[in-house]
N, C-alpha and C. Protein backbone atom coordinates (compact mmCIF):
# COMPACT_ATOMS: atom_id res chain seq x y z
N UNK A 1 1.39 -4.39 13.45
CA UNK A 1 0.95 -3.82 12.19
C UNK A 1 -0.52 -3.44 12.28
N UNK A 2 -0.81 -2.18 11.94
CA UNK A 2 -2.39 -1.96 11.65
C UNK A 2 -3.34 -2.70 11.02
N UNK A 3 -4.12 -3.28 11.28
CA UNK A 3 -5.26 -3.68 10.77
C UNK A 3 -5.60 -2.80 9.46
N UNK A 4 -6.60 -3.93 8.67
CA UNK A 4 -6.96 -2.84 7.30
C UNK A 4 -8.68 -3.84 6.86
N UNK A 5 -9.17 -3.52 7.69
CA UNK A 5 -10.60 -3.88 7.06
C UNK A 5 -11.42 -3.22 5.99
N UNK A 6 -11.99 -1.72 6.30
CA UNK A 6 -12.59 -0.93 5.58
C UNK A 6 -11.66 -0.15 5.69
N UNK A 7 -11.76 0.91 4.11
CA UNK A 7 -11.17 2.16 3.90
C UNK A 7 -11.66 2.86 3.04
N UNK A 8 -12.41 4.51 3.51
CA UNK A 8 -13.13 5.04 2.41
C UNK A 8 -12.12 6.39 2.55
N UNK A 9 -11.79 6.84 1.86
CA UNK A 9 -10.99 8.03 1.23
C UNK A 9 -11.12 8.49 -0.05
N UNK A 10 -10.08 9.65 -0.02
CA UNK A 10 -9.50 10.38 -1.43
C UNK A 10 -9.05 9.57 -1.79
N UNK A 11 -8.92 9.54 -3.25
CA UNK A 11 -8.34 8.75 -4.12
C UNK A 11 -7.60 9.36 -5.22
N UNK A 12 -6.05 9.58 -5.08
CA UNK A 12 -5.26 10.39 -6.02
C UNK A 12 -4.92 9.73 -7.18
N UNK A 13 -5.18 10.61 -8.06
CA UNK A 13 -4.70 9.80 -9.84
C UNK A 13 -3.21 9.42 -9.79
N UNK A 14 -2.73 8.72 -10.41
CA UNK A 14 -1.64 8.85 -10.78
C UNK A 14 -1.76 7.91 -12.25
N UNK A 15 -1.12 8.61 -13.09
CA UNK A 15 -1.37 8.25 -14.43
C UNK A 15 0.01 8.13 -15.38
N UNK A 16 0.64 7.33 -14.74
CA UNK A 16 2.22 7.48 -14.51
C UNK A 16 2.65 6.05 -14.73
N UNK A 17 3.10 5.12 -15.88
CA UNK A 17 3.30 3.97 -15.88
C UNK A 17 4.75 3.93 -15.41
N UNK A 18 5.39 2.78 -14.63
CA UNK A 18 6.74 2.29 -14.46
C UNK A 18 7.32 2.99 -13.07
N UNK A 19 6.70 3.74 -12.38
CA UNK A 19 6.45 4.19 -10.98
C UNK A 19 7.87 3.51 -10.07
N UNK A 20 8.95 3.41 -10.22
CA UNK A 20 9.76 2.84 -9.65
C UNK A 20 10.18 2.99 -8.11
N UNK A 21 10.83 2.33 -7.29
CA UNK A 21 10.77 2.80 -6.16
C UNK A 21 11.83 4.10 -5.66
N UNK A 22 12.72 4.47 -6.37
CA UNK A 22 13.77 5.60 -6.34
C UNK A 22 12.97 6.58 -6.35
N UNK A 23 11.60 6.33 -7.36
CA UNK A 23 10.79 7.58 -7.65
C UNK A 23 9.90 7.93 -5.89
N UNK A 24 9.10 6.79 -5.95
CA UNK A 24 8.95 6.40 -4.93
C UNK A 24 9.11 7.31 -3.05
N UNK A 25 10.54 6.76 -3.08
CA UNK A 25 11.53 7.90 -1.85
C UNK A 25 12.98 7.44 -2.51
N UNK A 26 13.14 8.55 -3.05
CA UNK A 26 14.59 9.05 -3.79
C UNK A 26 15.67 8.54 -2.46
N UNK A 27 16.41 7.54 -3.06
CA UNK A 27 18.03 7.19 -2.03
C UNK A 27 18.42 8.04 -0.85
N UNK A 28 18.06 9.92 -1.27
CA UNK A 28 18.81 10.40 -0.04
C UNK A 28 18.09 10.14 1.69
N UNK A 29 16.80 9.52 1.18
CA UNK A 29 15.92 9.26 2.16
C UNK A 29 16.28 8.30 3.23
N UNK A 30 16.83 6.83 2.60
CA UNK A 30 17.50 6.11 3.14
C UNK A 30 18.19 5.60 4.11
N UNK A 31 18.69 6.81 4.80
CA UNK A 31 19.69 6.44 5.94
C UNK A 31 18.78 6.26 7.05
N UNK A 32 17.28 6.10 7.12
CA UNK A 32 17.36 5.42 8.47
C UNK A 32 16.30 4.45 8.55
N UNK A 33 16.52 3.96 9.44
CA UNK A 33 15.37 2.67 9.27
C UNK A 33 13.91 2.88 10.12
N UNK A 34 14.11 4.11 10.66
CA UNK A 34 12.35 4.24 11.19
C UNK A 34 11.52 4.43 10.06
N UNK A 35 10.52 3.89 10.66
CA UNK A 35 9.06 3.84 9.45
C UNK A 35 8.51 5.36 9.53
N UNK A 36 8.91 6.13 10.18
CA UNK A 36 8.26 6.94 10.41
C UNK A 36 9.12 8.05 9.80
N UNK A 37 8.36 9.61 9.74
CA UNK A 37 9.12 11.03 9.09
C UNK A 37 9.35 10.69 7.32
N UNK A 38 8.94 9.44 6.87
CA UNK A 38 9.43 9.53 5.99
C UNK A 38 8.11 9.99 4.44
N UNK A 39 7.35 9.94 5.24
CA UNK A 39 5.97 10.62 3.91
C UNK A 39 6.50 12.39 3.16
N UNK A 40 7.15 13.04 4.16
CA UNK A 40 7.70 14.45 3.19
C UNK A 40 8.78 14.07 2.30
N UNK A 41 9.52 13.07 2.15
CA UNK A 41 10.16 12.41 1.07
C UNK A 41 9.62 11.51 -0.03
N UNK A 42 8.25 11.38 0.37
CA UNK A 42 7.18 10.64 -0.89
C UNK A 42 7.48 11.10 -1.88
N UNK A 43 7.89 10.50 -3.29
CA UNK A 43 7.82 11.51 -4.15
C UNK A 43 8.19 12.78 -4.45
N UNK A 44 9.42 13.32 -3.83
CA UNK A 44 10.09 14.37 -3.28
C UNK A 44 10.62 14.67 -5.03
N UNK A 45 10.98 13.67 -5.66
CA UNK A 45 11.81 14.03 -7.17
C UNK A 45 10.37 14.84 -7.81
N UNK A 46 9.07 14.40 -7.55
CA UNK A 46 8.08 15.41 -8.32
C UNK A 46 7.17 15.63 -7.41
N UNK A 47 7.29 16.31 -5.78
CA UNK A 47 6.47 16.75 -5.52
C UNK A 47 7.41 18.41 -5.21
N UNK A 48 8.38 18.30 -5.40
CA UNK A 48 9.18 19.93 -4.77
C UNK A 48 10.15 20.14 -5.90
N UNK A 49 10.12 21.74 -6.22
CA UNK A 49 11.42 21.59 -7.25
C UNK A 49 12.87 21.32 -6.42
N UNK A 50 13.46 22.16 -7.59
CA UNK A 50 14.86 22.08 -7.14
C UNK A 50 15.12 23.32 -5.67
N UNK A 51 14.49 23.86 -5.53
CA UNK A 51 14.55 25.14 -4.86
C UNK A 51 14.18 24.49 -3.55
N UNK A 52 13.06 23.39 -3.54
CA UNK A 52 12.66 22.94 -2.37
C UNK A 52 11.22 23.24 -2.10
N UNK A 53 10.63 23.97 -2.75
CA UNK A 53 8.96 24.78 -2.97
C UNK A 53 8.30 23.63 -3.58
N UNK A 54 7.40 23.75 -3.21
CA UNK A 54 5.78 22.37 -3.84
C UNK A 54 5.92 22.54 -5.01
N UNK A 55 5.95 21.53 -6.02
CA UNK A 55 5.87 21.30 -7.03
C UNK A 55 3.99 21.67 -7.46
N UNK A 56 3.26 22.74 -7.90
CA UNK A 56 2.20 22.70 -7.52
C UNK A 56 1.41 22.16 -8.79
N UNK A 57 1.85 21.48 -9.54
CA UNK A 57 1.25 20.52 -10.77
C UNK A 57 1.28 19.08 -10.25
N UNK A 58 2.38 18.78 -9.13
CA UNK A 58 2.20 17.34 -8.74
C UNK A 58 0.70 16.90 -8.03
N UNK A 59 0.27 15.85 -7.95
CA UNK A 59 -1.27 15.56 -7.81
C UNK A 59 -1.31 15.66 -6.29
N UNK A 60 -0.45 15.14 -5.38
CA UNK A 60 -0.47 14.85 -4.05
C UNK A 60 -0.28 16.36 -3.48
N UNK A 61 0.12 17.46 -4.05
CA UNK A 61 -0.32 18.96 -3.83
C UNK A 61 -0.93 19.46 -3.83
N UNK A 62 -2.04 19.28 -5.02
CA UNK A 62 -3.15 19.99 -5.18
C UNK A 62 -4.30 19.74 -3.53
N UNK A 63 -4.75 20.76 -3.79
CA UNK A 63 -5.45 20.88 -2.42
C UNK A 63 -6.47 19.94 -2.68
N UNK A 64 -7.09 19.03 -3.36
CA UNK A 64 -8.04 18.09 -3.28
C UNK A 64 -7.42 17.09 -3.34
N UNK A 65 -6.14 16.85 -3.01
CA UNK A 65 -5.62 14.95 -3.03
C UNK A 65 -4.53 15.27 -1.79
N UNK A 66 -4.31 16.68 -0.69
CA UNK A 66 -3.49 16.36 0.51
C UNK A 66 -3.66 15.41 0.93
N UNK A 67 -4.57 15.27 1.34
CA UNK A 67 -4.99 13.90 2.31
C UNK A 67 -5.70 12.69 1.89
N UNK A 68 -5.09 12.35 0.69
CA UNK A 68 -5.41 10.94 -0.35
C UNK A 68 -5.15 9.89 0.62
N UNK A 69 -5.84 8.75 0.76
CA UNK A 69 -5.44 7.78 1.28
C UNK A 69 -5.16 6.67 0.47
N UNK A 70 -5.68 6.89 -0.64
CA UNK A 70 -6.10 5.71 -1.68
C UNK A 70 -5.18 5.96 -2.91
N UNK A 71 -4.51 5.40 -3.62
CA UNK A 71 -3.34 5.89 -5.11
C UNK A 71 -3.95 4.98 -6.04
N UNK A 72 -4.60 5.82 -6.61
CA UNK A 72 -4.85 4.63 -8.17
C UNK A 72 -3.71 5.04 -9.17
N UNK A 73 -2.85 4.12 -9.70
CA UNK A 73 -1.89 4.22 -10.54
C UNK A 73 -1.31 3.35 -11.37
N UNK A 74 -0.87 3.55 -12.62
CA UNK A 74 -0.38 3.03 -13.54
C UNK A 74 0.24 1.75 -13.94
N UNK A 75 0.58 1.24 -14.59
CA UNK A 75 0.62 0.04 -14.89
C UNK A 75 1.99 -0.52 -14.19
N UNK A 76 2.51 -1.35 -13.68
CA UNK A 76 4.24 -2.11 -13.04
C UNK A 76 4.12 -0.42 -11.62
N UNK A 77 3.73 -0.28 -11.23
CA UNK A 77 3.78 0.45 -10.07
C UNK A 77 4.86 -0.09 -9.09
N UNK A 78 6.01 0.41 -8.31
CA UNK A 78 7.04 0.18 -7.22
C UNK A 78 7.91 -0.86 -7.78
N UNK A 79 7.95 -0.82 -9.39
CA UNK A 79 9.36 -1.40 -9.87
C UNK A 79 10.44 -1.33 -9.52
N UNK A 80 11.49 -1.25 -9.82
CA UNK A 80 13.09 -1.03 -9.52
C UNK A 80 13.60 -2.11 -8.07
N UNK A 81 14.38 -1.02 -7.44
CA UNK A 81 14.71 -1.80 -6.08
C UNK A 81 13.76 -2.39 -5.37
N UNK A 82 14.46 -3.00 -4.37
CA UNK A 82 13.57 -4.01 -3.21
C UNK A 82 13.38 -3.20 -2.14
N UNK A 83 13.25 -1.93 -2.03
CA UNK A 83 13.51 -0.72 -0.80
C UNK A 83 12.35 -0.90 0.23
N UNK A 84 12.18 -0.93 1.21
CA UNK A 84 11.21 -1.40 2.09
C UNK A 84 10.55 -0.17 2.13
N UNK A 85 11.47 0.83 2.34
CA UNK A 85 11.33 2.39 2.46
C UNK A 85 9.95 2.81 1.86
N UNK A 86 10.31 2.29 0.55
CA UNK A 86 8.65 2.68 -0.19
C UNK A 86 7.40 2.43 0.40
N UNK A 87 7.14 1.53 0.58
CA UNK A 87 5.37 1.22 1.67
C UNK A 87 5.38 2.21 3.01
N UNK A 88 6.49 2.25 3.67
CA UNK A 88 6.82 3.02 4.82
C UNK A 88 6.59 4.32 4.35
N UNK A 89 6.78 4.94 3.23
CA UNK A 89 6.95 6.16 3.25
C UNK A 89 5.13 6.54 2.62
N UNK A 90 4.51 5.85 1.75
CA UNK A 90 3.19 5.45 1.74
C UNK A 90 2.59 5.52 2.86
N UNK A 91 2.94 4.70 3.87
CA UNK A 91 2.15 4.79 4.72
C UNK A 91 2.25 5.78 5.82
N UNK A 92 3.55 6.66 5.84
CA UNK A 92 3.86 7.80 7.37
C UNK A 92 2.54 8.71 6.12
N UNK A 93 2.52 8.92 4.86
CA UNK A 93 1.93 10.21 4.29
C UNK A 93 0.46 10.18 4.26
N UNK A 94 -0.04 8.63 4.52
CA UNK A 94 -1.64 8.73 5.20
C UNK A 94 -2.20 7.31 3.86
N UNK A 95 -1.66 6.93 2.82
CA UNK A 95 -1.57 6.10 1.98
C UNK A 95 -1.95 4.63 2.35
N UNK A 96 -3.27 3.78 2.39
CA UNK A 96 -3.03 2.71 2.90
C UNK A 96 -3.51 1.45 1.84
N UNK A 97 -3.90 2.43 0.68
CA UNK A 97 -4.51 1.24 -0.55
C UNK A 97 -3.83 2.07 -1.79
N UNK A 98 -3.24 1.11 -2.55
CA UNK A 98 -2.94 1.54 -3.66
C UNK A 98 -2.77 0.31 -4.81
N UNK A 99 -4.10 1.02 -5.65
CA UNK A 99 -4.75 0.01 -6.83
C UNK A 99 -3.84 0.24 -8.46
N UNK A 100 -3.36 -0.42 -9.09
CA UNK A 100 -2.91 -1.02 -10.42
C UNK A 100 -3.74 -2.36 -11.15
N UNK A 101 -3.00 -2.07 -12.51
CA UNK A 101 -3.06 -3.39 -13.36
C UNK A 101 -1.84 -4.47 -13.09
N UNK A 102 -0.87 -3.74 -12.29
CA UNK A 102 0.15 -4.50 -11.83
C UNK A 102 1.40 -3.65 -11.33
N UNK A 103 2.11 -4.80 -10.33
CA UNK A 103 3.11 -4.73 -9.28
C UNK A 103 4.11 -5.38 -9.21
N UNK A 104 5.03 -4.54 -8.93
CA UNK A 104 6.59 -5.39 -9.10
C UNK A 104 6.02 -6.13 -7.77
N UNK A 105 6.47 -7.20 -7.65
CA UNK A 105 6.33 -8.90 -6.75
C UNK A 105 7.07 -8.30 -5.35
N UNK A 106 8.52 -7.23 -5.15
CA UNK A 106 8.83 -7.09 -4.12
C UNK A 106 7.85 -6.40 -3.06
N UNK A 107 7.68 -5.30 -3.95
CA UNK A 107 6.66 -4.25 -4.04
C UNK A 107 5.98 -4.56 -3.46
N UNK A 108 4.84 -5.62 -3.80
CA UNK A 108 4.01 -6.02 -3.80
C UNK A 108 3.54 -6.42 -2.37
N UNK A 109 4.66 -7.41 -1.97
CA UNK A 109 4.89 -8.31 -1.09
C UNK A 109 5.11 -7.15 0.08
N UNK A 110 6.05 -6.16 -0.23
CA UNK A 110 6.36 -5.17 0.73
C UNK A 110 5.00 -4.50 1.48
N UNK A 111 4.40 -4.17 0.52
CA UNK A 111 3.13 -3.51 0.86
C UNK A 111 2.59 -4.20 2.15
N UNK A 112 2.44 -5.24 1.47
CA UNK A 112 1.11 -6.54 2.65
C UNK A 112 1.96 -6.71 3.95
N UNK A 113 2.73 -6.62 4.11
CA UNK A 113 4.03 -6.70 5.22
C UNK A 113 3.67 -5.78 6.27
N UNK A 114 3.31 -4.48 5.60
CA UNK A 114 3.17 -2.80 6.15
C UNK A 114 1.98 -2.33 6.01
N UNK A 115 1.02 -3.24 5.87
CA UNK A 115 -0.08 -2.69 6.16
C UNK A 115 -0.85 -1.92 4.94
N UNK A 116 -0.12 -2.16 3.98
CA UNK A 116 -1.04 -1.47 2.99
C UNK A 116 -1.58 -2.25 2.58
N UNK A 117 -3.07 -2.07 1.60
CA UNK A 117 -3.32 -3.18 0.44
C UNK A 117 -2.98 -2.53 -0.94
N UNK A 118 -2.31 -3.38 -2.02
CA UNK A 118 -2.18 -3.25 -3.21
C UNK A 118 -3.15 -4.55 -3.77
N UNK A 119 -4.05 -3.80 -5.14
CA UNK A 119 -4.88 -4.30 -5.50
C UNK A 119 -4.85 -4.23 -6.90
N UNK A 120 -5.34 -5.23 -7.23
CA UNK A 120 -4.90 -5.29 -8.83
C UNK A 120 -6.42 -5.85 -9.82
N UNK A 121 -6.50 -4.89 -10.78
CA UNK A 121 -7.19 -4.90 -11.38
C UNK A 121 -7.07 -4.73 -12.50
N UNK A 122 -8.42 -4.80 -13.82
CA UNK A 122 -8.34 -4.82 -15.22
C UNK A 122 -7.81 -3.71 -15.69
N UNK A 123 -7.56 -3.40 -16.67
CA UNK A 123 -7.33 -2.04 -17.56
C UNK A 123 -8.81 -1.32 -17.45
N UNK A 124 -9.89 -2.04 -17.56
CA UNK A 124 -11.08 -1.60 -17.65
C UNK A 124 -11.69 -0.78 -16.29
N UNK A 125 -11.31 -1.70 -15.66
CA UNK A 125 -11.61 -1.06 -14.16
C UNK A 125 -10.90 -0.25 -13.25
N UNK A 126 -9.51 -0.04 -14.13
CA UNK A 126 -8.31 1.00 -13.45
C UNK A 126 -9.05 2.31 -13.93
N UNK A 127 -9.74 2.54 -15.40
CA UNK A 127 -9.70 2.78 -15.90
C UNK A 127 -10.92 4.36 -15.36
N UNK A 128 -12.00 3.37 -15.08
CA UNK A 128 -13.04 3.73 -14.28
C UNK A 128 -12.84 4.08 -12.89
N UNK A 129 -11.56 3.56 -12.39
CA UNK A 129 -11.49 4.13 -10.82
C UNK A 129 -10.19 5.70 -11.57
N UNK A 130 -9.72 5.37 -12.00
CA UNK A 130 -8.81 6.73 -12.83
C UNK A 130 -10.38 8.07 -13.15
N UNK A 131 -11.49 8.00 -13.64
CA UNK A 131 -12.07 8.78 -13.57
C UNK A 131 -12.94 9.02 -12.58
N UNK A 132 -13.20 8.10 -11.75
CA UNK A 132 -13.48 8.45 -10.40
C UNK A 132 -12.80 9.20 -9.27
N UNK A 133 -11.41 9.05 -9.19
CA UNK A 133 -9.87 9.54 -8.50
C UNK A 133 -10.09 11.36 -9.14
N UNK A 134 -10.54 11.23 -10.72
CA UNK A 134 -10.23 12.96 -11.45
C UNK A 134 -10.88 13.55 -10.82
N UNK A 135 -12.10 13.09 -10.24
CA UNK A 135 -12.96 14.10 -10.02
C UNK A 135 -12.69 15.23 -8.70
N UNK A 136 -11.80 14.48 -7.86
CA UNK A 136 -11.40 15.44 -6.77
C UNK A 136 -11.78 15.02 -5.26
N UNK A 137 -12.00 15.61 -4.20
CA UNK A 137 -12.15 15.43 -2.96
C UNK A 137 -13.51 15.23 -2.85
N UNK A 138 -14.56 15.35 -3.66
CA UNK A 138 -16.02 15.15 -3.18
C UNK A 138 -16.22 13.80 -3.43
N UNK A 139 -15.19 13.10 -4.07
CA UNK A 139 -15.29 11.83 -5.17
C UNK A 139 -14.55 10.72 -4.20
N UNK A 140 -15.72 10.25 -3.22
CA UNK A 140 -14.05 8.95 -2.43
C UNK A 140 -14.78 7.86 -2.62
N UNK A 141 -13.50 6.98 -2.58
CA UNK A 141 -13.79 5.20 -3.00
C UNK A 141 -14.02 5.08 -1.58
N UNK A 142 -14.61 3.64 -1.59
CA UNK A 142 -14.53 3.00 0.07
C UNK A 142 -14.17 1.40 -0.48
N UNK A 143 -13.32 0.73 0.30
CA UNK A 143 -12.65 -0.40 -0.02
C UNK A 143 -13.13 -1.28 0.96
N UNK A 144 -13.59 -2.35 0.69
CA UNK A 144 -13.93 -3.26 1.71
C UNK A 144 -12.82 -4.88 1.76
N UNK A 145 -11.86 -4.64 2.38
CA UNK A 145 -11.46 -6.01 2.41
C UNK A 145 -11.54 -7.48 2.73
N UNK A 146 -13.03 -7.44 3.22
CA UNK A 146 -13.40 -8.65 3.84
C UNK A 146 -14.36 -8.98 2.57
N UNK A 147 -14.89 -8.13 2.32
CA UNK A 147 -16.35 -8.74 0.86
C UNK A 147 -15.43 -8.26 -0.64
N UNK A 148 -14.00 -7.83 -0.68
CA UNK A 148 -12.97 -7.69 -1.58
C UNK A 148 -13.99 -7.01 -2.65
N UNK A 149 -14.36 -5.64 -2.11
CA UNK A 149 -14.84 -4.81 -3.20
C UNK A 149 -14.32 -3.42 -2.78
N UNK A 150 -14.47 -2.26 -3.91
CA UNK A 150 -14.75 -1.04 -4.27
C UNK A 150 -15.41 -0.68 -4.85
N UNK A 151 -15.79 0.61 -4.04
CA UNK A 151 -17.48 0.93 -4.16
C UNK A 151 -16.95 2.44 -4.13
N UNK A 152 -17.48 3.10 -5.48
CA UNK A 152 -17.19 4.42 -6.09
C UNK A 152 -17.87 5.03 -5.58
N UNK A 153 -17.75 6.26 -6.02
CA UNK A 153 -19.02 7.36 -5.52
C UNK A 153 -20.26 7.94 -6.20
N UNK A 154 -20.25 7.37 -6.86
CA UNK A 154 -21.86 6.82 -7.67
C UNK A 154 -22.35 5.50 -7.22
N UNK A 155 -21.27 4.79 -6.66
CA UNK A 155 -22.59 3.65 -6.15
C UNK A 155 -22.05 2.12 -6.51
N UNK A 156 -21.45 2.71 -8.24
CA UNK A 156 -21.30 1.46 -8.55
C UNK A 156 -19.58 0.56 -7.88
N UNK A 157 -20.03 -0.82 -7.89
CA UNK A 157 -18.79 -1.62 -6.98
C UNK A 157 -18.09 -2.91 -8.34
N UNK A 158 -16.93 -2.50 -7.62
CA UNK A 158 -16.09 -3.35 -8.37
C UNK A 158 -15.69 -4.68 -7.12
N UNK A 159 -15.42 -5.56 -8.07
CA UNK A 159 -14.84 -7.22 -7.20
C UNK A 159 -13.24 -7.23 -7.19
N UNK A 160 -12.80 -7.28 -6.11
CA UNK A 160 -11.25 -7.92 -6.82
C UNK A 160 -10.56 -9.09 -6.20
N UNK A 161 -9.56 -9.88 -6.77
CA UNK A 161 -9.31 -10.63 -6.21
C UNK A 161 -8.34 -10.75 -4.99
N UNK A 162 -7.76 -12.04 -3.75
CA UNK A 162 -6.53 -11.60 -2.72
C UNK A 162 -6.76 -12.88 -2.74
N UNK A 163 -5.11 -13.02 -2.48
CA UNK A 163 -4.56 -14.19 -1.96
C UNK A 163 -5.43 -14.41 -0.43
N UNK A 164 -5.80 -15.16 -0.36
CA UNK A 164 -6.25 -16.20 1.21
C UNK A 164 -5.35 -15.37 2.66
N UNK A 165 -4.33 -15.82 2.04
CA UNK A 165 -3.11 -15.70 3.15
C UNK A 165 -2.62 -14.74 3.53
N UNK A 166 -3.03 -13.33 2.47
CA UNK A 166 -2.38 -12.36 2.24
C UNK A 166 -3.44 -11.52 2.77
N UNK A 167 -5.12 -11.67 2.71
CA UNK A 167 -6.12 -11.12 3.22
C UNK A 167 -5.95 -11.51 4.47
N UNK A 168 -5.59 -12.60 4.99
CA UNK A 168 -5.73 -13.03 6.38
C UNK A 168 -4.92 -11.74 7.70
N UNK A 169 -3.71 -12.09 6.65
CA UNK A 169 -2.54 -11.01 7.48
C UNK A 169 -3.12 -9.56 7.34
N UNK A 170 -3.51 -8.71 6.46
CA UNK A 170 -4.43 -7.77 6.32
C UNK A 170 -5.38 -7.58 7.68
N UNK A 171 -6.41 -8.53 7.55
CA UNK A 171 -7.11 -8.23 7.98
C UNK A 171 -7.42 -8.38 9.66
N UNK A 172 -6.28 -8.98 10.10
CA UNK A 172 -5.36 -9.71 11.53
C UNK A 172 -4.49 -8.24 11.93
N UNK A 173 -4.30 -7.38 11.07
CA UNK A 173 -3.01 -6.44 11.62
C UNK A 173 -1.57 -7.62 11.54
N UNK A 174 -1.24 -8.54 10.85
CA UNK A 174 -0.38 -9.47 10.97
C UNK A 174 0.82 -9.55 10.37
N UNK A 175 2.28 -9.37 10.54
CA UNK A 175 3.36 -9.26 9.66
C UNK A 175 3.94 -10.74 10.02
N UNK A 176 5.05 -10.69 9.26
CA UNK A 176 5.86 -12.39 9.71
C UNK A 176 5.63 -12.91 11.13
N UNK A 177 6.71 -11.82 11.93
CA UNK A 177 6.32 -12.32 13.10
C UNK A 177 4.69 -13.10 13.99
N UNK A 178 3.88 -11.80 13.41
CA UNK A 178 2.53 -11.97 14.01
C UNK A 178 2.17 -13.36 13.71
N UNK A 179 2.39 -13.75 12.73
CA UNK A 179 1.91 -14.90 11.64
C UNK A 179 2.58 -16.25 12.84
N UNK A 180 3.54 -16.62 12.59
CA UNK A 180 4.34 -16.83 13.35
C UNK A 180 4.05 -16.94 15.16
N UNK A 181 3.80 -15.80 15.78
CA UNK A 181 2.85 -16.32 17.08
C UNK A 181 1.71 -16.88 17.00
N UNK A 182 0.68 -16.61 16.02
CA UNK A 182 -0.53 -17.26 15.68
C UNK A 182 0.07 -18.98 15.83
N UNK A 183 1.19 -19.22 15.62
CA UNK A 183 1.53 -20.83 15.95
C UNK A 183 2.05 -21.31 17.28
N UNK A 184 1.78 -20.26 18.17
CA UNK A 184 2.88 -20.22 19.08
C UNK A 184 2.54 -21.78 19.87
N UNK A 185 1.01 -22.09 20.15
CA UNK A 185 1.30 -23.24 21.15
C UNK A 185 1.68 -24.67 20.27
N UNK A 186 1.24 -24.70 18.90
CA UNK A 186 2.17 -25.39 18.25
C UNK A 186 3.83 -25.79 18.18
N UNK A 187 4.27 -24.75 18.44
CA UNK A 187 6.07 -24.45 18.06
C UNK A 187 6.31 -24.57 19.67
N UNK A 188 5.63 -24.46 20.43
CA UNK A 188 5.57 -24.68 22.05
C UNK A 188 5.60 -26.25 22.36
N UNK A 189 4.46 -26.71 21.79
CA UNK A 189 4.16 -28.64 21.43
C UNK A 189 5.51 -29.47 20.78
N UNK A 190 5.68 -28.94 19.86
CA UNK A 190 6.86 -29.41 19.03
C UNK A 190 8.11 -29.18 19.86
N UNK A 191 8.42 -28.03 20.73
CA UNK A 191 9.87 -27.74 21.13
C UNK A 191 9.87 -28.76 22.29
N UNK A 192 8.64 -29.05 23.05
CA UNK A 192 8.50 -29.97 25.00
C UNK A 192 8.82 -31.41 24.01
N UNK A 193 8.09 -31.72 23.12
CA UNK A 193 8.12 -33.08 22.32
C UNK A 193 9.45 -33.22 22.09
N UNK A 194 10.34 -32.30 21.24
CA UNK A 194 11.81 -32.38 21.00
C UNK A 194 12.75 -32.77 22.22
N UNK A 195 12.53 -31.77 23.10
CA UNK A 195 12.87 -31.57 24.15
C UNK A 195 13.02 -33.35 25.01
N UNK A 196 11.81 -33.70 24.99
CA UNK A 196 11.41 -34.87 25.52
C UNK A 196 12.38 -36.14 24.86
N UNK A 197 12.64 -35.98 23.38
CA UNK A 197 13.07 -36.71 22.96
C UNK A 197 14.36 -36.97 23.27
N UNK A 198 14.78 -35.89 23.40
CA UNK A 198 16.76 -35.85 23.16
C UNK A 198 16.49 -36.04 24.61
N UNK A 199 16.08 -35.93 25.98
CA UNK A 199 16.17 -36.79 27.00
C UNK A 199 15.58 -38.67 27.66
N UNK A 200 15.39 -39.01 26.40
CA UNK A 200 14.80 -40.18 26.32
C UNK A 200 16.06 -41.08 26.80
């Protein structure tokens, strides 16, 4: 898994409460399990019409948020299903922080798994990164995950909070597994000890 220390980017609005994950990458996306190819299905229900042409009112179109890395958005963001698909498809489209007042728990959890950070903040301070995000491509946040701030483009920085455990894996490049070898000469100690025993 990628590492995620610093990240300064675009930062696309989304002003869209209840953000579900169908919305997310729509079901037909589904059939395969690579992490990868799947960012042109981001948001496919409102980034293309029916015809298949750019939706050119959706935000991730406009020519100042192509290459957003950062999603500030609305309140219960990646509700609905447990689809893994969603962070994956976040992350093939260049997506590696995406800030709310709150997150469905799968969601949530999915994210930190894949390398993204989801970050959660006040109404007040969504509020202020929402008019920072309007301003367009001259306007980028920079995220620091080790001193757990954002720092706008005027200067001023916001605090936020992370789980211990959850920054650790972040900031390690670390998913289950990784986590998991980090014990390895432990689970190594314990298996010769076992081992030892049942030949006693």
């Amino acid at each position: 898994m990628e590492k995620f220390t610093t990240l300064e980017g675009v930062a696309a609005p989304m002003r869209i409460i209840n953000v579900d994950t169908d919305r997310i990458i729509p079901k037909q996306y589904l059939k395969t399990i690579k992490r990868t190819g799947l960012g042109k299905g981001l948001f496919a229900e409102m980034r293309y019409k029916d015809d298949g042409s750019e939706n050119p009112d959706f935000v991730l179109n406009k020519p100042a948020y192509r290459n957003a890395k950062i999603l500030v958005c609305g309140d219960n963001f990646g509700c609905g299903s447990s689809r893994e698909h969603a962070p994956w498809a976040l992350a093939d489209f260049g997506i590696r922080c995406v800030i709310s007042t709150s997150f469905a728990d799968i969601f949530f959890n999915n994210c930190a798994k894949n390398g993204i950070l989801a970050i959660i903040v006040s109404p007040e301070d969504l509020e202020k990164l929402f008019e920072d995000a309007e301003r367009g491509s001259n306007a980028t946040l920079s995220v620091d995950l080790e001193a757990q701030t954002i720092k706008g483009p005027d200067g001023g920085t916001l605090h936020f909070d992370i789980d211990s455990g959850r920054k650790h894996s972040l900031l390690n490049g670390l998913d289950e597994i990784g986590l998991t070898l980090e014990r390895g000469a432990a689970i190594d100690a314990y298996e010769q000890k076992l081992a030892a025993r049942e030949w006693a």
